[in-house]
N, C-alpha and C. Protein backbone atom coordinates (compact mmCIF):
# COMPACT_ATOMS: atom_id res chain seq x y z
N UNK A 1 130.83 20.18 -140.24
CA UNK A 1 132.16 20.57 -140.64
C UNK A 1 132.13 21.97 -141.25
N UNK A 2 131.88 22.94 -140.43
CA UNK A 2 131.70 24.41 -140.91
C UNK A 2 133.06 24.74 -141.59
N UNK A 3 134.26 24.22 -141.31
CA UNK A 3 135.38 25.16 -141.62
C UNK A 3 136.06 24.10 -142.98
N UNK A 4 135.62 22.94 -143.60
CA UNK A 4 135.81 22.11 -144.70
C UNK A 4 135.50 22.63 -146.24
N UNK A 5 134.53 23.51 -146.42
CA UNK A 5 133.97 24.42 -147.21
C UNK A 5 135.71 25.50 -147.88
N UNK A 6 134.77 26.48 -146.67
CA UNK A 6 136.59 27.27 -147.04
C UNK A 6 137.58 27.21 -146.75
N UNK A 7 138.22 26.05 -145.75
CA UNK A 7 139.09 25.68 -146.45
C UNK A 7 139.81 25.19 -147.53
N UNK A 8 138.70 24.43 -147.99
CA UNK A 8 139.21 24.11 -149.34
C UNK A 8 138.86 25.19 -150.25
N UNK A 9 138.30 25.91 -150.40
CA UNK A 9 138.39 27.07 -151.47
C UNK A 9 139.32 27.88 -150.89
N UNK A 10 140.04 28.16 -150.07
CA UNK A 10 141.18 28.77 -149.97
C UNK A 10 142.23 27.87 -150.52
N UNK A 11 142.14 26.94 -150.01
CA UNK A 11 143.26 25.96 -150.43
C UNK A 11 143.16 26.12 -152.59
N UNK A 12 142.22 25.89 -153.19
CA UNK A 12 141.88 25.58 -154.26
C UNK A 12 142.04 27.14 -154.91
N UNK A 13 142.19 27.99 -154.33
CA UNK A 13 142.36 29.58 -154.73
C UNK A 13 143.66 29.77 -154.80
N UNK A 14 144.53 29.25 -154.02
CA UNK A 14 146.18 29.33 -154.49
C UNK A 14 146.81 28.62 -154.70
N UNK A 15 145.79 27.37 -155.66
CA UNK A 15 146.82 26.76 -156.99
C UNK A 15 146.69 25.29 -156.31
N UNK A 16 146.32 24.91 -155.27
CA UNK A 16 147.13 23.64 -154.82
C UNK A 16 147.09 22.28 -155.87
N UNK A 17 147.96 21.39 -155.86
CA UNK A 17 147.81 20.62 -156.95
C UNK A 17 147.02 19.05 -156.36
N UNK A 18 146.42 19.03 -155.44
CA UNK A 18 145.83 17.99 -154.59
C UNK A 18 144.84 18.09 -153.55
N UNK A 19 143.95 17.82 -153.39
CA UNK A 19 143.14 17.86 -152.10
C UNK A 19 143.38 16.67 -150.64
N UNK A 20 143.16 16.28 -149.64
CA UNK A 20 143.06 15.29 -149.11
C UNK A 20 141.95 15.61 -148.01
N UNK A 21 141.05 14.59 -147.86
CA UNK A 21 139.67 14.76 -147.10
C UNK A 21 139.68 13.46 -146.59
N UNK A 22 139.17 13.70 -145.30
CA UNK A 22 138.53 12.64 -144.39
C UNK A 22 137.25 12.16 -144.87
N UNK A 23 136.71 11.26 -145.35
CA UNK A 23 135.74 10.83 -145.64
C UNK A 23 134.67 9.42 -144.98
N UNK A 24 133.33 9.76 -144.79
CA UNK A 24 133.05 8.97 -144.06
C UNK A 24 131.74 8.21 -144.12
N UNK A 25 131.05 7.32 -144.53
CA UNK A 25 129.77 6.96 -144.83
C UNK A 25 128.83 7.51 -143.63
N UNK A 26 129.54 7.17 -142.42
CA UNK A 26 128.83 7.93 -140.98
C UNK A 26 129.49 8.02 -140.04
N UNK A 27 129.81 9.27 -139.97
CA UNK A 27 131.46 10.29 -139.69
C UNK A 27 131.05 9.92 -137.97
N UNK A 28 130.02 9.34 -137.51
CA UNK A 28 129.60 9.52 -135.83
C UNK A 28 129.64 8.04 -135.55
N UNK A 29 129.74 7.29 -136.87
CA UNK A 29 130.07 5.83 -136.16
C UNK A 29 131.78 5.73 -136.48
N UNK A 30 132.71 6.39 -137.50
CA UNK A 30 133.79 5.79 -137.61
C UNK A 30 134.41 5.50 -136.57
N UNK A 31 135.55 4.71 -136.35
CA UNK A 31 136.41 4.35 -135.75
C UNK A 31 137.50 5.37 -135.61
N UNK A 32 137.59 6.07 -136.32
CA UNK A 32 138.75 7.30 -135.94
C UNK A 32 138.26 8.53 -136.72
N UNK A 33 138.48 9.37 -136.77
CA UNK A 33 138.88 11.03 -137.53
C UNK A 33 137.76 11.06 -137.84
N UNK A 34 135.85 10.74 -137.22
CA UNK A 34 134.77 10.81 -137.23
C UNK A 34 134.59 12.18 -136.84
N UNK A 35 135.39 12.70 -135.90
CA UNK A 35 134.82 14.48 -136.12
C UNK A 35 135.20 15.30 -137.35
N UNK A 36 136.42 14.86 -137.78
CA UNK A 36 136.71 15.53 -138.48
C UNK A 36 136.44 14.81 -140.18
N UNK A 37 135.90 14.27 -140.40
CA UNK A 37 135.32 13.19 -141.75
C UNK A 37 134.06 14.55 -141.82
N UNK A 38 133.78 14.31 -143.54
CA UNK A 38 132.72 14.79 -144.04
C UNK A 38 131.95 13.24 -144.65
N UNK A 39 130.83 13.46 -144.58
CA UNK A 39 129.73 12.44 -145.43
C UNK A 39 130.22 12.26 -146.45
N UNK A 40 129.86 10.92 -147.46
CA UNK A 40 130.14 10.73 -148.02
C UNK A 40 129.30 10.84 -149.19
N UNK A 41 127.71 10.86 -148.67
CA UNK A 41 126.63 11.43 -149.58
C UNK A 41 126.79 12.92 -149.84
N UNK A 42 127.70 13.85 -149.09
CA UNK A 42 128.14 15.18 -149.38
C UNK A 42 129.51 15.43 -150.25
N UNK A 43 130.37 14.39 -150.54
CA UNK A 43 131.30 14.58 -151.06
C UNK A 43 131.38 15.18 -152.44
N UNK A 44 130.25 15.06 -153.33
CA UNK A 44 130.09 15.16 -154.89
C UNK A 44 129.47 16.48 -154.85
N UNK A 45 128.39 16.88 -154.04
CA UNK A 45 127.91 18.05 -154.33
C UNK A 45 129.14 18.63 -153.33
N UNK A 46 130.00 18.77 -152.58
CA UNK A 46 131.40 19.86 -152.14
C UNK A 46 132.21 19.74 -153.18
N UNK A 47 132.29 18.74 -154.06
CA UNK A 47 133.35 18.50 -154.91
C UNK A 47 132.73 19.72 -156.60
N UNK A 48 131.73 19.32 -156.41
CA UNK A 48 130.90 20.21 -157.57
C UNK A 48 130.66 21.59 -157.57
N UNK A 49 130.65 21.97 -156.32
CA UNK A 49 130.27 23.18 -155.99
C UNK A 49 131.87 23.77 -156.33
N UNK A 50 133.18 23.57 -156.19
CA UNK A 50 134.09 23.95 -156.34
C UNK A 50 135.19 23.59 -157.40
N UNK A 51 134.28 22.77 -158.21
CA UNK A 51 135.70 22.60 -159.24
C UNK A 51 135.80 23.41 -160.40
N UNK A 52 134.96 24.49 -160.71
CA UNK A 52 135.23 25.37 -161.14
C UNK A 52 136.86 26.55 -160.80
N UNK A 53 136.26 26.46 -159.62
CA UNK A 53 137.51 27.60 -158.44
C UNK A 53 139.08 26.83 -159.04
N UNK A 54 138.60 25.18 -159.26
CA UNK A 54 140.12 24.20 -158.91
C UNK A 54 140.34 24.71 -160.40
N UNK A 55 139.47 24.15 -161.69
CA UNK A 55 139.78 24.58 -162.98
C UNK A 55 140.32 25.97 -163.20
N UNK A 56 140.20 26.62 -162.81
CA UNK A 56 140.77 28.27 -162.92
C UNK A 56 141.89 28.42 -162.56
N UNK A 57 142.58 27.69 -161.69
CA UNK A 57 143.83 28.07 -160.70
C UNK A 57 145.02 26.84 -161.16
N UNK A 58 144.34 25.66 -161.97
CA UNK A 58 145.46 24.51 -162.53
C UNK A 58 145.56 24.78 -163.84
């Protein structure tokens, strides 16, 4: 999911008051929106890496 990153730091750079993510224990077995799902063992370190950016802008 190359483009999940910055999007959400764009998104999180002009204020937004919510995120919404596809999430997936194993984004290649789900039943639907498996291309577009991120891991779910990746969710905390994407979530960490950027909530600084979110704290600054709310």
């Amino acid at each position: 999911m190359e483009f999940v990153e910055p999007l959400l730091r764009a998104s999180l750079a002009v204020g937004v008051n919510g995120i919404f993510m596809e999430v997936h224990d194993n984004p290649n077995n789900a039943l639907s929106d498996g291309n577009t799902s991120i891991k779910l063992s990746e969710l905390d370190s994407l979530l960490s890496r950027n909530n600084t950016l979110w704290e600054k802008n709310n």
